[in-house]
Protein backbone atom coordinates (compact mmCIF):
# COMPACT_ATOMS: atom_id res chain seq x y z
CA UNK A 1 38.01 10.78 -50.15
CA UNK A 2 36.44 7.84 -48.82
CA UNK A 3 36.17 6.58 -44.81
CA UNK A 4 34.85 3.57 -43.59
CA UNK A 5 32.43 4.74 -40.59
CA UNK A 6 29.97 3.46 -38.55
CA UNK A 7 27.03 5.66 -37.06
CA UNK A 8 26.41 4.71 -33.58
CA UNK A 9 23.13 5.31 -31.72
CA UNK A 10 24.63 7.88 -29.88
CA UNK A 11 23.84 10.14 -32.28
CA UNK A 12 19.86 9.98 -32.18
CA UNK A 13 19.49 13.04 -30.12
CA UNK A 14 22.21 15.11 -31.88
CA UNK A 15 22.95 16.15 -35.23
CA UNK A 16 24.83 13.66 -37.71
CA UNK A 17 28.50 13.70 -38.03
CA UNK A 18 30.22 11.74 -40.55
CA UNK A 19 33.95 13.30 -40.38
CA UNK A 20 35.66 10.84 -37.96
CA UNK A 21 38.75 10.85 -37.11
CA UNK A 22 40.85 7.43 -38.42
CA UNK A 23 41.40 6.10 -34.47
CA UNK A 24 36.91 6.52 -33.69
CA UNK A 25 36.16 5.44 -36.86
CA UNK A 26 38.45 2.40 -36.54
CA UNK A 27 37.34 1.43 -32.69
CA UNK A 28 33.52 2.29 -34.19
CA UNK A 29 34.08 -0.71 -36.81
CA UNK A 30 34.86 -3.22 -34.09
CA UNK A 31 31.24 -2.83 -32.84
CA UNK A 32 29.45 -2.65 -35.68
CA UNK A 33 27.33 -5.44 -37.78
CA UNK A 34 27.09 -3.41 -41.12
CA UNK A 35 29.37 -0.60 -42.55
CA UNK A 36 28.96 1.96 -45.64
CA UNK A 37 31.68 3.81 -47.72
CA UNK A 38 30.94 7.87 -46.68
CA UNK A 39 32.39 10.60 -48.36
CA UNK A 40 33.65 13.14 -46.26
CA UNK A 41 31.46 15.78 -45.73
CA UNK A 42 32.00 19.01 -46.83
CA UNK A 43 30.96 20.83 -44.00
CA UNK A 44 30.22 20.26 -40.07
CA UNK A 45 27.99 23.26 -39.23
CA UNK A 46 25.65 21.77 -36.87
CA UNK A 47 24.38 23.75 -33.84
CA UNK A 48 21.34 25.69 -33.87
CA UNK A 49 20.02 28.94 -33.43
CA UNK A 50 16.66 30.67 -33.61
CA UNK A 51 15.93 33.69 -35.77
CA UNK A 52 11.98 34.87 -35.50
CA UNK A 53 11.06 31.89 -34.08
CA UNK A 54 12.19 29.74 -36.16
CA UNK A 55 14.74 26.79 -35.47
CA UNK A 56 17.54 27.05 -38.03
CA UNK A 57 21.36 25.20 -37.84
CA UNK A 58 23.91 27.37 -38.05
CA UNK A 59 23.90 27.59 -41.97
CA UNK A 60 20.76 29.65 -41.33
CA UNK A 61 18.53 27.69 -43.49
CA UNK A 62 14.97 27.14 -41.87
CA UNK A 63 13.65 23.86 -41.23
CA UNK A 64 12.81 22.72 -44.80
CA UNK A 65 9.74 20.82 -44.06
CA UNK A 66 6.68 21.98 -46.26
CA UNK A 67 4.10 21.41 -43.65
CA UNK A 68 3.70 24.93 -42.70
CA UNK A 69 3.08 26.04 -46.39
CA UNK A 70 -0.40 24.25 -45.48
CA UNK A 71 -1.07 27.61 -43.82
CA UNK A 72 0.23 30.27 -45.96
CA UNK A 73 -1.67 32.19 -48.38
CA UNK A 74 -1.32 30.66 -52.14
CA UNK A 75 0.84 27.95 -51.05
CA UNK A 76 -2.01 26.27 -48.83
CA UNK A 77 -3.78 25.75 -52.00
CA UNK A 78 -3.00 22.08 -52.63
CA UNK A 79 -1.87 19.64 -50.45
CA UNK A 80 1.69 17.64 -51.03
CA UNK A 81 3.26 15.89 -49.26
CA UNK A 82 6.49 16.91 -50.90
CA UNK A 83 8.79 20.09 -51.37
CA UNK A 84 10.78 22.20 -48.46
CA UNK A 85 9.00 24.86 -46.57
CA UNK A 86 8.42 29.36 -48.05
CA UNK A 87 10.35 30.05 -45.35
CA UNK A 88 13.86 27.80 -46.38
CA UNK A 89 13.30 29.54 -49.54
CA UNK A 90 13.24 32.70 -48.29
CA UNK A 91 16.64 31.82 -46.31
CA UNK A 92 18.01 31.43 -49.32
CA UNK A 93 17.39 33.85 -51.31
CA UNK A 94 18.61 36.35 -48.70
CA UNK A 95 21.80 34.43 -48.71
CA UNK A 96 22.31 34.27 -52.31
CA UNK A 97 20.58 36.66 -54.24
CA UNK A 98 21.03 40.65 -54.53
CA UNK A 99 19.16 42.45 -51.86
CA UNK A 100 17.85 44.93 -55.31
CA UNK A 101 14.66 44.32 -56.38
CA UNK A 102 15.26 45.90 -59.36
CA UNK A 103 18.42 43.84 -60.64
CA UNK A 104 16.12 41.04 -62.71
CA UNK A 105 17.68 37.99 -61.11
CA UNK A 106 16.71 34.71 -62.75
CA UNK A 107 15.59 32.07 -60.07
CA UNK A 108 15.09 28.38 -61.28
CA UNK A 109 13.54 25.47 -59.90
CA UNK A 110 14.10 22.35 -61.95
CA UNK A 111 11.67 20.19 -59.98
CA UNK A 112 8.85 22.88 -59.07
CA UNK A 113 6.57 20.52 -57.96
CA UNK A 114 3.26 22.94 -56.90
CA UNK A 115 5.51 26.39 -56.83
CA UNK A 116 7.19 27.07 -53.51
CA UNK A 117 10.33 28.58 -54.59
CA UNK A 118 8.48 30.23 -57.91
CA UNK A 119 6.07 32.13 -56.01
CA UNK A 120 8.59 33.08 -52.95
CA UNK A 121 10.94 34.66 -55.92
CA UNK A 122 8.33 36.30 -57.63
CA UNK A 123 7.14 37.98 -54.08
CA UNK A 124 11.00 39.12 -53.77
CA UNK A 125 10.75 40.59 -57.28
CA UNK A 126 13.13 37.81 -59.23
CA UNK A 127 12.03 36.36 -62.29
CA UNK A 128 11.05 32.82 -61.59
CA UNK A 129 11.43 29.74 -63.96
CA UNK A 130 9.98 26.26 -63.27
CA UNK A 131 10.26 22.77 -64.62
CA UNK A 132 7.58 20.23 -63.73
CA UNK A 133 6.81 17.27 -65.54
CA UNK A 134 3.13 15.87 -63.53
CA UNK A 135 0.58 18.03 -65.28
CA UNK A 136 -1.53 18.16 -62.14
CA UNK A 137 1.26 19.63 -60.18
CA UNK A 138 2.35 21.85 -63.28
CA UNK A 139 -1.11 22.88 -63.02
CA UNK A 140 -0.57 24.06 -59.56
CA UNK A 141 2.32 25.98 -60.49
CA UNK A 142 1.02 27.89 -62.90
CA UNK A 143 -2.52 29.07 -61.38
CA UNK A 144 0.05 30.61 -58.22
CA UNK A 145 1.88 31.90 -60.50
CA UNK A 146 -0.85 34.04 -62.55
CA UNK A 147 -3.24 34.65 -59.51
CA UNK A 148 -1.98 37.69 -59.43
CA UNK A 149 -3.03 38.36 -62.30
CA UNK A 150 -6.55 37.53 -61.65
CA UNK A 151 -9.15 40.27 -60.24
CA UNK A 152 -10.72 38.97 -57.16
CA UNK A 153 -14.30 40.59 -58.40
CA UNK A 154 -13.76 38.57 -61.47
CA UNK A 155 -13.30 35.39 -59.60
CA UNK A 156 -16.25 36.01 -56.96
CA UNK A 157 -18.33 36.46 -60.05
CA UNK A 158 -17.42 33.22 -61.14
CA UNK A 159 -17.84 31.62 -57.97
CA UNK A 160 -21.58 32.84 -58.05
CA UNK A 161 -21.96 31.53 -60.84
CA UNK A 162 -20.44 28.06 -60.05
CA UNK A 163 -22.72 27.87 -57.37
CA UNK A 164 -26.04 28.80 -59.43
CA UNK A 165 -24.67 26.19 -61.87
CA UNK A 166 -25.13 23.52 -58.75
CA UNK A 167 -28.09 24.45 -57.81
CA UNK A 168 -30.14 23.91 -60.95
CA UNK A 169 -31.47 20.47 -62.05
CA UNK A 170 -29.17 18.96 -64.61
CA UNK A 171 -30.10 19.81 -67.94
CA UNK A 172 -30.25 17.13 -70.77
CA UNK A 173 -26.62 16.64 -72.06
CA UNK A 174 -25.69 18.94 -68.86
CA UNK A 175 -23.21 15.88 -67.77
CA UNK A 176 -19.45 14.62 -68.36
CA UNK A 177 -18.73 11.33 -68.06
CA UNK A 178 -16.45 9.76 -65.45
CA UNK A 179 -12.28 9.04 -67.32
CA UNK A 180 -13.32 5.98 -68.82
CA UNK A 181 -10.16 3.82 -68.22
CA UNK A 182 -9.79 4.80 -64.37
CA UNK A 183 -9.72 2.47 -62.27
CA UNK A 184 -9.93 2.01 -58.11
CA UNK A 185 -10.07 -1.00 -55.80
CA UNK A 186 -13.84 0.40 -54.69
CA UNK A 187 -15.82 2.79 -56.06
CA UNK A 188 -13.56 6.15 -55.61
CA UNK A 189 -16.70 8.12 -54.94
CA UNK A 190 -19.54 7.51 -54.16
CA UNK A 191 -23.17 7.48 -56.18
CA UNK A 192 -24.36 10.86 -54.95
CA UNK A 193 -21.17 12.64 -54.62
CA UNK A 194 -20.35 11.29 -58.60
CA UNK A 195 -23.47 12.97 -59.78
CA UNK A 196 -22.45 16.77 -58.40
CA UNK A 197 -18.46 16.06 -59.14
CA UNK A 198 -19.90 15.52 -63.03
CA UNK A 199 -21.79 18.54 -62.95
CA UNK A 200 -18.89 20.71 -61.26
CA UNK A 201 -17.00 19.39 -64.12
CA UNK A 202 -19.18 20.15 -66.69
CA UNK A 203 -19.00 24.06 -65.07
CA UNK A 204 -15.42 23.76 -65.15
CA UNK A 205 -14.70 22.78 -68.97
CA UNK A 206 -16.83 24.93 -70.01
CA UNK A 207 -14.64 28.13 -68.81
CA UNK A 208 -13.21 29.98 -71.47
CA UNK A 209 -11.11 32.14 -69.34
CA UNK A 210 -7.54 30.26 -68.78
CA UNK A 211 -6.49 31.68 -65.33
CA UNK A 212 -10.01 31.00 -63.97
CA UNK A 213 -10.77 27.80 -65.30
CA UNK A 214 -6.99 26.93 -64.24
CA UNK A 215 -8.43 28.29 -60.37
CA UNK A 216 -11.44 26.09 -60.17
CA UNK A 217 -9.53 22.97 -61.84
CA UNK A 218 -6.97 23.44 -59.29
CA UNK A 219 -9.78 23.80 -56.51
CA UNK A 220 -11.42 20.59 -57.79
CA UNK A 221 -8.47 18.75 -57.95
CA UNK A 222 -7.72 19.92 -54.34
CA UNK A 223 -10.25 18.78 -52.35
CA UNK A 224 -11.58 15.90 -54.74
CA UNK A 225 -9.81 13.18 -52.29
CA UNK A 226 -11.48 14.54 -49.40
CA UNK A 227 -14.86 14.08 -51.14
CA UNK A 228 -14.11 10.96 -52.10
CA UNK A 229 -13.70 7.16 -50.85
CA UNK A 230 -10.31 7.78 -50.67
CA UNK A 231 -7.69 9.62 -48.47
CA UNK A 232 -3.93 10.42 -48.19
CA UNK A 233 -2.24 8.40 -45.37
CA UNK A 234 -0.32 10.45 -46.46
CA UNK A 235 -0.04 8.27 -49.41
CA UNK A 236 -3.50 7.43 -51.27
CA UNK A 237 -5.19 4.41 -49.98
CA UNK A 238 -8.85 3.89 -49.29
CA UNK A 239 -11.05 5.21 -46.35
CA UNK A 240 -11.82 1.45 -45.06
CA UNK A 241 -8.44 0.92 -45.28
CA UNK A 242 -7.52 3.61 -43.10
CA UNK A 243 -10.62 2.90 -41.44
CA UNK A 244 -12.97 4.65 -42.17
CA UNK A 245 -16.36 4.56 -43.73
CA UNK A 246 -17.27 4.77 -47.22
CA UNK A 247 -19.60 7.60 -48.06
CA UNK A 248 -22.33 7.74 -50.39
CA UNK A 249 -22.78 11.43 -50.61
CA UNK A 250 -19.84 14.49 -50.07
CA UNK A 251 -20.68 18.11 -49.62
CA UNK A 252 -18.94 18.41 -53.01
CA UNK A 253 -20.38 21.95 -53.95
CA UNK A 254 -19.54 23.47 -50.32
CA UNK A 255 -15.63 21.95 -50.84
CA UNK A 256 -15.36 23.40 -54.45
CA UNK A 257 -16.35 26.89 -53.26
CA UNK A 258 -14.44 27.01 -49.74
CA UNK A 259 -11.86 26.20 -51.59
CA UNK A 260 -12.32 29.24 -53.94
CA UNK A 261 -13.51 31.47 -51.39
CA UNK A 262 -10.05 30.65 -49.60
CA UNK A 263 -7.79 31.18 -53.38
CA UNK A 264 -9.95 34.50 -53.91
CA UNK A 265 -8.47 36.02 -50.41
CA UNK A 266 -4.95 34.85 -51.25
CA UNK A 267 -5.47 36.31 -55.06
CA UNK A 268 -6.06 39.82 -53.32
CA UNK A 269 -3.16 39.49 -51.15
CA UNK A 270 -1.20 37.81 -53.55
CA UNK A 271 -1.30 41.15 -55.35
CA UNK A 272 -0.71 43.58 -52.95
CA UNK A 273 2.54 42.01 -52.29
CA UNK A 274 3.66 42.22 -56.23
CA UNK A 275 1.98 46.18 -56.23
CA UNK A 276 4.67 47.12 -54.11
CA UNK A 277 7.96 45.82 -56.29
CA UNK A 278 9.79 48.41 -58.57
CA UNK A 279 9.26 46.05 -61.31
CA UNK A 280 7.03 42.99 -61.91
CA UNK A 281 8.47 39.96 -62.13
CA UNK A 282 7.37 36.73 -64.48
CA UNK A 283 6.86 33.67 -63.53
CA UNK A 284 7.01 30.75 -66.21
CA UNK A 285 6.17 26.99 -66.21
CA UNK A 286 7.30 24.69 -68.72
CA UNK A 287 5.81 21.26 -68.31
CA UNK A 288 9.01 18.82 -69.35
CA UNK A 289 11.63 16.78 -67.97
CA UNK A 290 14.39 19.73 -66.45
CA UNK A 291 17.37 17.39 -68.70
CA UNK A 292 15.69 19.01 -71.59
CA UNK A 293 15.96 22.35 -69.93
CA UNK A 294 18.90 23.88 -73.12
CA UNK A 295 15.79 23.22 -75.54
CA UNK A 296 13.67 26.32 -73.11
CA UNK A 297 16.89 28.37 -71.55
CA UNK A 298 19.91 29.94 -72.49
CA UNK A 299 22.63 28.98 -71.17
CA UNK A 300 23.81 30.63 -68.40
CA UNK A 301 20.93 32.40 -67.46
CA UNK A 302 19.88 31.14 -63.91
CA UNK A 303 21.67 33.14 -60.71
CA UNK A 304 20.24 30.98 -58.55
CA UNK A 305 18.56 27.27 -58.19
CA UNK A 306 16.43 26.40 -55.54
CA UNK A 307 14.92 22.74 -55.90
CA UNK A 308 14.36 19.62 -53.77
CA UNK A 309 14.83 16.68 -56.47
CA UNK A 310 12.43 13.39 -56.12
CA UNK A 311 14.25 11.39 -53.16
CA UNK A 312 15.87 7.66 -53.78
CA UNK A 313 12.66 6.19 -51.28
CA UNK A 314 10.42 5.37 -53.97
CA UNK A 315 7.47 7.81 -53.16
CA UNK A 316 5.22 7.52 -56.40
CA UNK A 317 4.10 10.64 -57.25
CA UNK A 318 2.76 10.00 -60.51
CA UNK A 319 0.41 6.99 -58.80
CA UNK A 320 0.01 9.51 -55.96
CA UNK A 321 -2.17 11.95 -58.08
CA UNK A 322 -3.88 9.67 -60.24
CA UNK A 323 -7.09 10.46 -59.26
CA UNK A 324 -6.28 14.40 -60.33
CA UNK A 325 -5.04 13.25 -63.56
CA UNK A 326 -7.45 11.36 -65.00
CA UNK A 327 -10.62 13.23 -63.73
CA UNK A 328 -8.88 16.46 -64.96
CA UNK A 329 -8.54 14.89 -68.24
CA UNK A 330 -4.38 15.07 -68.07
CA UNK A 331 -4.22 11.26 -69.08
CA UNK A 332 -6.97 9.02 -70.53
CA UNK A 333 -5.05 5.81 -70.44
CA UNK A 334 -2.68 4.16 -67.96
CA UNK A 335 -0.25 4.24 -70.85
CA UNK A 336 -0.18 7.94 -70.28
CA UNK A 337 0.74 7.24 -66.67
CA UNK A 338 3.53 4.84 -67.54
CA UNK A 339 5.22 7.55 -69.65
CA UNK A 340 5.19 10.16 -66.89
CA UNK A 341 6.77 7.06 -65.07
CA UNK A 342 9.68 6.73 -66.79
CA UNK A 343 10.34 10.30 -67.28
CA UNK A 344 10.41 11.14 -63.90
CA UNK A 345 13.67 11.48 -62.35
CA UNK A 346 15.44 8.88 -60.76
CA UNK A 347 12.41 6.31 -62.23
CA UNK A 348 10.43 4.35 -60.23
CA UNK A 349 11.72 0.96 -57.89
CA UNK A 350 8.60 -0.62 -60.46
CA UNK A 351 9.80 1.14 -63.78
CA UNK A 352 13.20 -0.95 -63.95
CA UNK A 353 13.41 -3.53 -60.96
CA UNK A 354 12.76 -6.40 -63.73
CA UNK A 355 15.78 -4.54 -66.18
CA UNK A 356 18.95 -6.58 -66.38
CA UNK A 357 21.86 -5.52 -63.94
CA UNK A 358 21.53 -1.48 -64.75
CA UNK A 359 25.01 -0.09 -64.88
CA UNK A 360 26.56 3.18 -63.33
CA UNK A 361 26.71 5.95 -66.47
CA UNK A 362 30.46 7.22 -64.88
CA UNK A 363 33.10 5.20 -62.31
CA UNK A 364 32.34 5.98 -59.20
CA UNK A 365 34.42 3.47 -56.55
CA UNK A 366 32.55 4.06 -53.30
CA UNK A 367 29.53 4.24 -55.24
CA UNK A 368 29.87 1.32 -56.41
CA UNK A 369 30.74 -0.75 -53.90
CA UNK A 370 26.96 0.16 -52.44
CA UNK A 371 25.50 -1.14 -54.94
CA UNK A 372 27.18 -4.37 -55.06
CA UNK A 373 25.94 -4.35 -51.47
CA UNK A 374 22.74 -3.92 -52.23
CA UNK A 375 22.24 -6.29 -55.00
CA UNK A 376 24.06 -9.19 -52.64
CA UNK A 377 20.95 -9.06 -50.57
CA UNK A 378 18.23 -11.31 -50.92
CA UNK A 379 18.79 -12.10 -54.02
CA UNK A 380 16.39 -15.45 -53.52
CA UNK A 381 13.58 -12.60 -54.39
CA UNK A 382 15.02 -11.36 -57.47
CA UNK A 383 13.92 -8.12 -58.72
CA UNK A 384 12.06 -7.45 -55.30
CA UNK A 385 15.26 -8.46 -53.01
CA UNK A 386 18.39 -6.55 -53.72
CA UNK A 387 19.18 -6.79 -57.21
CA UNK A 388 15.90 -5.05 -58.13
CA UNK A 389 16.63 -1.88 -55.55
CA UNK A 390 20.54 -1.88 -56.76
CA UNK A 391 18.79 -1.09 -60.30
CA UNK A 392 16.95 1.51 -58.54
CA UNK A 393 20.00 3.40 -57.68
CA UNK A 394 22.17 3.01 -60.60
CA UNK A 395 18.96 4.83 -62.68
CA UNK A 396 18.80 7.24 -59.83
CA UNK A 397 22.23 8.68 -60.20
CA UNK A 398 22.75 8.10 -63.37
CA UNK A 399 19.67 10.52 -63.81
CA UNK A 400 21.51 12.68 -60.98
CA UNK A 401 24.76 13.09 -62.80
CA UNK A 402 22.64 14.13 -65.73
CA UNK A 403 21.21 16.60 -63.21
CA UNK A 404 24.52 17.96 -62.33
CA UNK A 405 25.81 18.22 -65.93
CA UNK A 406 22.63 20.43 -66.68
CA UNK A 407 22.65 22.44 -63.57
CA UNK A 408 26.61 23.56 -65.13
CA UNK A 409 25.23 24.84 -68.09
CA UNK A 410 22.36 26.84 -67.44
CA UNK A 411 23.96 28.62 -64.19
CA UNK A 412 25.81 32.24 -64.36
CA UNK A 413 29.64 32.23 -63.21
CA UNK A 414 29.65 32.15 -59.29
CA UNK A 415 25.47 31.27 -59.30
CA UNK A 416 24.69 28.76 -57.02
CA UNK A 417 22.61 25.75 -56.61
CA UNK A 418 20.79 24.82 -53.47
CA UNK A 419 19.65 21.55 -53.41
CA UNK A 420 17.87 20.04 -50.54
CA UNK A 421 18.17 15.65 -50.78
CA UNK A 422 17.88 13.14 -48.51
CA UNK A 423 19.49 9.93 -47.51
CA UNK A 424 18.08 6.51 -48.02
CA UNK A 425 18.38 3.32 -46.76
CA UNK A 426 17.97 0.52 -49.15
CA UNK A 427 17.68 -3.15 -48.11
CA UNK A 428 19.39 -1.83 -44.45
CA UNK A 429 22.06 -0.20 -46.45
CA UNK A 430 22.33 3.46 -46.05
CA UNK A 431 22.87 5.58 -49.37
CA UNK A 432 24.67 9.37 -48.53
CA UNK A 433 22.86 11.16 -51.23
CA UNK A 434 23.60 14.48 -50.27
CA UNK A 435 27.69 12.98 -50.38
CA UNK A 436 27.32 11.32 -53.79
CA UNK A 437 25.57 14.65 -55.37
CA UNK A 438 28.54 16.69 -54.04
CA UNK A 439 31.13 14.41 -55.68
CA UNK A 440 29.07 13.96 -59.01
CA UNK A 441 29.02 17.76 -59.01
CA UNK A 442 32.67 18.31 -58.68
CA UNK A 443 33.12 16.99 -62.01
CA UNK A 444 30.82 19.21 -64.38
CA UNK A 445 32.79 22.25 -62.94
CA UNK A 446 30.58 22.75 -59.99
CA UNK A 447 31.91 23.59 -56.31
CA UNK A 448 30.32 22.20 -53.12
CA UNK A 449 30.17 25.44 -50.96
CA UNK A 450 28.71 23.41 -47.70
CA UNK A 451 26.56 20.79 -46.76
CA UNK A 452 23.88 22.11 -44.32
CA UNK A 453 21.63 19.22 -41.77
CA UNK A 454 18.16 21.11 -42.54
CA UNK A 455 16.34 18.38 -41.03
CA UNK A 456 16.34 15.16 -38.73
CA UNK A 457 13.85 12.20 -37.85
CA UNK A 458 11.67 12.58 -41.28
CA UNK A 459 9.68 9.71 -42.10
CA UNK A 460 10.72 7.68 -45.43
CA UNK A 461 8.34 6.12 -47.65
CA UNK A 462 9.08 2.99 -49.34
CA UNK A 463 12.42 2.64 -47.17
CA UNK A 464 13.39 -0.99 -47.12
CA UNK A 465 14.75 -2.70 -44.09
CA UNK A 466 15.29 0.38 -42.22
CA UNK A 467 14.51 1.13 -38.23
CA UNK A 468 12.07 3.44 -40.15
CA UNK A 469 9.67 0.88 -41.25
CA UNK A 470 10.62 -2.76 -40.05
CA UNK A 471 12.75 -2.70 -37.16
CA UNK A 472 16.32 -1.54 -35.94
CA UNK A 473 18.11 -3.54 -38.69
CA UNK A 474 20.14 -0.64 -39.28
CA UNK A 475 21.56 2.10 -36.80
CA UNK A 476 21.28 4.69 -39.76
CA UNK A 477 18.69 7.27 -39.08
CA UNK A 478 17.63 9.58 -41.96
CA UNK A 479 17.96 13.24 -42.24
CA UNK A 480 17.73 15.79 -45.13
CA UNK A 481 21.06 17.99 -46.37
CA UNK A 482 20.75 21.16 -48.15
CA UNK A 483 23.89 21.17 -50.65
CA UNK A 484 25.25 24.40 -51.47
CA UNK A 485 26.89 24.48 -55.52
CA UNK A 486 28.75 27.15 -56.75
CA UNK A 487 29.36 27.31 -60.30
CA UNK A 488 33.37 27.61 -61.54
């Protein structure tokens, strides 16, 4: 069911509602300059409450934000700027999976970006199952998920070693060479700090142990921005353009081993949490697009999803960790990048903005009717005014109703789905992601449960003609929606 609405300032300081009542919605469309088609949403719990601390609306989902991963053991091992928070994860698993440890639940995460939900299930003793297409962020994944695996005297002994390794003069041949066909606006480190990267490098290939060298290439790859001419803003741009100064020289060596130092604690706690499960759980990452996921699972294996797919706001996180993926020998040529490009979900705003008029893969009315919208606007600029970002879209749900078919098959009877999303605005149009998913779900035998608020004020990147970024052209204000999917 569709309503015309109109979302008034009033509701900066309190938690969206969307289910108006025909007489407000109509006497709200008399004020306003711009209107969107809503869905109704599925569910209006909205008002807090804490639980240990913690600020959670009454679904009882924590704030999904991952910025306080950045101080957990294993997950503060590599920064990202995307993903929900251990604790949201947690929240749901309580809700939705058997309080047994020793019933071998099956926990999926078809966009596991660096592990969140993989490691949280394998602490709760599930079996855990990610799919993750960026190899650096696969990489991530995977050391979590065997670092408990790992002795910590094994590691410090490699550590040592690491460190003797810097110490001495380079040997003849003791050197890699920088990724030949990667390129940055300045030099992305500088002449001094090269010379030791190259030569921690060199240490690093030359592992022959897989979960180590997997540990100090994830360590590397960690703090190699910080050591570098470059910095996250949060997205990667160069120190003189966030200005600051270039530097010649990084403590390169003292990074690489803090960094370890900091893995080899969480390694030792990492597996006195797993000693005391009945059983011990696995933990599996297959590095390919999650659409493909019937060619690695059964179907109807997975009791529960957990996942946060790519957002429709353009964030690039293939171009994001660029740097990681050529130094760490992932991709040798930019048309290595391009294909990670166009496999992501959803694409990128620069993978198909020059494509004719991309069409919606299903009928979808209110749908749409958005787009047209969109593509009406500036269309002077072509493929970078509103025709462009309406091809955006269409690829973005047509790759979501993919995402829904897919979801159908590999879930149990009665499993669930919970899928954190959040809305966009495109070209001052707001898109109701979380509303669309619902209604794309309903049709591959899936059941929208609720529709949780998890989160309010977050920051968009790459959101066009938005109060976020260039002024209050829009009274829209974006939030993030946990949807709750029950399989039929």
């Amino acid at each position: 069911m569709l309503r015309r609405i109109h979302v008034s300032n009033k509701t900066k300081k309190s938690v969206i509602r969307y289910r108006l009542t025909k007489r407000r919605a109509a006497s709200e469309l008399k004020e306003t300059s711009q209107t969107v088609l809503l869905p109704v949403r599925a569910a209006e719990q909205t008002s807090y409450s804490h639980h240990n601390g913690v600020a959670k609306l009454n679904g009882g989902f924590a704030d999904s934000a991952f910025a306080d991963n950045k101080q957990r053991p294993i997950h503060r091992w590599v920064p990202w700027i995307a993903g929900f928070s251990s604790e949201f994860v947690r929240d749901a698993f309580g809700r939705y999976l058997p309080n047994n440890r020793t019933q071998a639940a099956m926990v999926l995460d078809p966009f596991c970006g660096v592990g969140t939900t993989l490691i949280e299930a394998l602490r709760a003793g599930y079996n855990a199952v990610g799919f993750e297409i960026n190899p650096y962020a696969a990489l991530a994944a995977r050391a979590k998920c065997e670092a408990a695996a790992i002795s910590p005297l094994q590691l410090n002994h490699y550590i040592l070693k690491f460190e003797e390794h810097m110490q001495k003069s380079a040997a003849e041949g003791d050197s890699v060479s920088a990724p030949e066909h990667f390129r940055s606006r300045i030099p992305f480190f500088g002449p001094h700090a090269e010379v030791k990267v190259l030569k921690a490098l060199r240490f690093i290939n030359r592992l022959r142990v897989p979960p180590i060298r997997d540990l100090f290439s994830l360590a590397f790859g960690a703090v190699m921005v910080n050591v570098s001419n470059y910095s996250y803003e949060p997205s990667l741009s160069s120190r003189p353009a966030s200005g600051k100064p270039t530097q010649d020289d990084a403590p390169v060596t003292e990074s690489i081993v803090t960094k370890l130092l900091a893995m080899k604690s969480d390694v030792a706690w990492f597996r006195d949490e797993l000693q005391g499960l009945p059983r011990r759980p696995v933990g599996r990452v297959i590095p390919d697009n999650f659409l493909n996921a019937l060619h690695h699972l059964d179907p109807s294996s997975v009791d529960l999803i957990v996942t946060s797919p790519p957002y429709l706001n353009n964030y690039h996180y293939v171009r994001n960790t660029r740097p990681q993926l050529f130094w760490l020998g992932f991709v040798r040529k930019p048309s290595e990048l391009k294909r990670l490009e166009i496999e992501n979900f959803g694409k990128y705003w620069q993978t198909v903005r020059d494509l004719e008029n991309v069409p919606l893969d299903f009928e979808h009315a209110g749908l749409d009717r958005l787009l047209a919208q969109i593509r009406g606007i500036s269309v002077e600029r072509g493929s970078y005014g509103g025709p462009g970002w309406a091809n955006y879209a269409a690829s973005y749900f047509n790759d979501t109703n993919r995402f829904c078919r897919v979801v159908s098959q590999v879930l149990k009877k009665d499993g669930r789905a919970v899928i954190v999303v959040g809305n966009s605005i495109l070209q001052g149009v707001e898109i109701p992601v979380d509303n669309i998913l619902s209604d794309l779900a309903g049709r591959h035998g899936l059941t929208t449960e609720n529709i949780h608020i998890v989160r309010q004020k977050r920051v968009g990147a790459s959101i066009v003609s938005s109060s976020v970024r260039q002024g209050a052209k829009t009274t829209a204000k974006l939030y993030e929606s946990a949807v709750v999917l029950r399989r039929n």
